[in-house]
Protein backbone atom coordinates (compact mmCIF):
# COMPACT_ATOMS: atom_id res chain seq x y z
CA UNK A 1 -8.90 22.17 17.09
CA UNK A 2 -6.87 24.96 18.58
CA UNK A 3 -4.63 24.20 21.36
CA UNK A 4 -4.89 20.53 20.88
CA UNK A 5 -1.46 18.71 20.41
CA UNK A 6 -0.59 15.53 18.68
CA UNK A 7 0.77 14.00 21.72
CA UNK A 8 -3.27 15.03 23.13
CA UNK A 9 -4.81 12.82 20.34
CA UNK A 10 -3.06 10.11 20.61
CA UNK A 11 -3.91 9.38 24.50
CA UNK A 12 -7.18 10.48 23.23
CA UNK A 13 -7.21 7.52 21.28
CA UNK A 14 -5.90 5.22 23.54
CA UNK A 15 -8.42 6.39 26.50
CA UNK A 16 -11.31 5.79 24.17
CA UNK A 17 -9.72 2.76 23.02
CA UNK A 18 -7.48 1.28 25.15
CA UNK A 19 -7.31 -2.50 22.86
CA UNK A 20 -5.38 0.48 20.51
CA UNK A 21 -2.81 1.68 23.35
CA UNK A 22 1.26 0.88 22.82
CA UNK A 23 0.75 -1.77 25.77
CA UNK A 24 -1.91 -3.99 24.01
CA UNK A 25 -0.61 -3.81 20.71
CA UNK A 26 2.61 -4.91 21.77
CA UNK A 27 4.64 -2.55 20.51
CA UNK A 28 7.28 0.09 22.17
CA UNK A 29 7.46 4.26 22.61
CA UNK A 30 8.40 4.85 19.24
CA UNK A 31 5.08 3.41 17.77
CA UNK A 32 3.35 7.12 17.14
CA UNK A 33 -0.21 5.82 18.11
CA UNK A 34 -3.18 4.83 15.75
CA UNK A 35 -4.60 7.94 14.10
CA UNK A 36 -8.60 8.14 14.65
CA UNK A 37 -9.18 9.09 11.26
CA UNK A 38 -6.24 8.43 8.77
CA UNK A 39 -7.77 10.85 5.83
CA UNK A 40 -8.00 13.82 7.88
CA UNK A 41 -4.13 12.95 9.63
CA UNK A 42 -1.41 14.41 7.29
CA UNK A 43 1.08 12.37 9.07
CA UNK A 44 -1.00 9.54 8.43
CA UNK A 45 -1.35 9.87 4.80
CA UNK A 46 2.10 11.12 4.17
CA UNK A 47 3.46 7.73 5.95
CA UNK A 48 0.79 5.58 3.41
CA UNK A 49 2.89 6.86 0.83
CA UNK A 50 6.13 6.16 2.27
CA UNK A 51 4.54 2.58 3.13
CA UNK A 52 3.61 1.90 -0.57
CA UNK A 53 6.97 2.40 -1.88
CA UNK A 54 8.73 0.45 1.30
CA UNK A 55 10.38 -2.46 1.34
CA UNK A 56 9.08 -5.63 1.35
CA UNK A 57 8.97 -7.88 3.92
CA UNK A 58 7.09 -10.91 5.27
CA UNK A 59 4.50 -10.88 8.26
CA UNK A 60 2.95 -13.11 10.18
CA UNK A 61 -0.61 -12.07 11.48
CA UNK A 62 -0.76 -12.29 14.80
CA UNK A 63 -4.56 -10.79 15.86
CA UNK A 64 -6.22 -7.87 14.31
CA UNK A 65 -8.75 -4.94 15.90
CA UNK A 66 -11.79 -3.32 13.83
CA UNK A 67 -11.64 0.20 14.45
CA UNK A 68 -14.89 1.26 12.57
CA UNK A 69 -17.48 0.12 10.44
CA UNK A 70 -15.97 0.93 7.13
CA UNK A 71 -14.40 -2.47 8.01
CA UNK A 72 -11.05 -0.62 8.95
CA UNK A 73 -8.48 -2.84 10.73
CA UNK A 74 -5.63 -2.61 12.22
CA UNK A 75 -3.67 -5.93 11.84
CA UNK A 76 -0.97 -6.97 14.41
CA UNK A 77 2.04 -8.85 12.40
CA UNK A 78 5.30 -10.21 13.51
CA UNK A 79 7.29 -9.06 10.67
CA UNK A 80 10.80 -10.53 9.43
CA UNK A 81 13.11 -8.70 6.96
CA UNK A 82 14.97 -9.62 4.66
CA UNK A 83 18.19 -8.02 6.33
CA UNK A 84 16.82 -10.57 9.12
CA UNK A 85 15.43 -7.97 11.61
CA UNK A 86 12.35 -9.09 13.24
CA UNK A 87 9.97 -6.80 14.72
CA UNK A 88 6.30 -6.05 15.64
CA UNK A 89 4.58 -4.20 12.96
CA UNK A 90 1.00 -2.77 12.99
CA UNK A 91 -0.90 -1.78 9.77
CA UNK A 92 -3.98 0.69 9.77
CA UNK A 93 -6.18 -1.21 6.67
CA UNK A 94 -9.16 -0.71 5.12
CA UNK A 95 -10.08 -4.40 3.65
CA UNK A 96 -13.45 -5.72 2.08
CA UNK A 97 -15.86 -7.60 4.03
CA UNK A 98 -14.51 -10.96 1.80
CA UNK A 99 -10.74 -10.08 2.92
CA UNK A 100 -12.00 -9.56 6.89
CA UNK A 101 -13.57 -12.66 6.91
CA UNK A 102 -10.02 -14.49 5.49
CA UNK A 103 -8.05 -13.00 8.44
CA UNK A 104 -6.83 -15.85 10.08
CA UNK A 105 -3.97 -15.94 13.39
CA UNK A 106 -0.78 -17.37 11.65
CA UNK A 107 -1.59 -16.06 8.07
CA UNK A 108 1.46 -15.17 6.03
CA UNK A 109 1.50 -11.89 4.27
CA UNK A 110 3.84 -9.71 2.54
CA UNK A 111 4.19 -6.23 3.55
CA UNK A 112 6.26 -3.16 3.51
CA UNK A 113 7.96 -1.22 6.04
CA UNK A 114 10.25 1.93 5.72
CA UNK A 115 13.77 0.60 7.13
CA UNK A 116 14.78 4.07 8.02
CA UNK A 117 12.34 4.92 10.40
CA UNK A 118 11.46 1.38 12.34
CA UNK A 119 8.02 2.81 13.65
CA UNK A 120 6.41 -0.23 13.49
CA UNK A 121 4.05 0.70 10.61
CA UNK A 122 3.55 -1.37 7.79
CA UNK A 123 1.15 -1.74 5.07
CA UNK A 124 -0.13 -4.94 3.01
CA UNK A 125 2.03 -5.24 0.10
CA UNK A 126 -0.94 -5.94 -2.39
CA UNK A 127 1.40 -4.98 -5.63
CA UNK A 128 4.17 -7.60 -4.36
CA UNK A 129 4.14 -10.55 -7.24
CA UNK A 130 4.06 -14.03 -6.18
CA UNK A 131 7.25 -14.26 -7.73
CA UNK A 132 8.73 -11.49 -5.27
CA UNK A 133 7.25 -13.33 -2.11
CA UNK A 134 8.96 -16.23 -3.08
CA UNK A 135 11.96 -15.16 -3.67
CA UNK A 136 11.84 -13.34 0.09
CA UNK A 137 10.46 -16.53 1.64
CA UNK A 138 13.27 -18.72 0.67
CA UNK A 139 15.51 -15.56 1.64
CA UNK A 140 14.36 -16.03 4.73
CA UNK A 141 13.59 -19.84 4.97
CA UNK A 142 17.33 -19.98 4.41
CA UNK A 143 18.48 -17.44 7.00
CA UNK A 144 16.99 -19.46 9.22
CA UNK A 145 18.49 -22.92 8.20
CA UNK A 146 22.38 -21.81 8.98
């Protein structure tokens, strides 16, 4: 793909699918777009493994999008830190059939974001411990008491 620029893909990706644009997912200018195929973007993969050792916070699902058939998702979360930011995240997943068919508005879920850059990405925090969660949930829970 000669001559073809990031900035190019990514309102590639939101003409072909617009449910994916900055405006629907509800999320600002610094959100760098969904990559069509995450595997094949080296940004992509090089933020997955900034994601999986992120910090952990809490999101609440707000609606989801299937992007392909593999099923690969990408799930729109209100997400609340423990430092007690609050933003909109958006994670690119690939989830089971089982796990698709759990997604549910208002779900709690843990997740982890990289503080530094605030680009809206997160990814499902599937090594988190229950133990961990909890201990961020009452973090939080409290927070919110005072």
């Amino acid at each position: 793909m000669f001559g073809w620029n990031k900035q190019k893909l990514n309102n590639l990706m939101e003409q072909l699918r617009p449910d994916l644009s900055r405006e629907s997912l509800g999320v600002g200018p610094n959100f760098p777009g969904v990559a069509p195929n995450p595997l094949l973007s080296s940004d992509a993969r090089k933020r997955n493994a900034e994601l999986r050792n992120g910090t952990l916070a809490l999101g609440v699902l707000v609606d989801w999008r299937e992007v392909n058939s593999n099923p690969r998702v990408v799930l729109i979360l209100d997400v609340e830190t423990a430092d007690g930011i609050s933003f909109r995240g958006i994670a690119d997943e690939s989830l089971t059939i089982t796990a698709l068919t759990r997604l549910a508005p208002g779900q709690t879920m843990p997740v982890r974001y990289r503080p530094a850059v605030m680009d809206h990405y997160v990814a499902l925090a599937t090594d988190a411990s229950p133990a961990q969660i909890q201990q961020l949930s009452d973090l939080i829970a409290s927070r919110k008491q005072t």
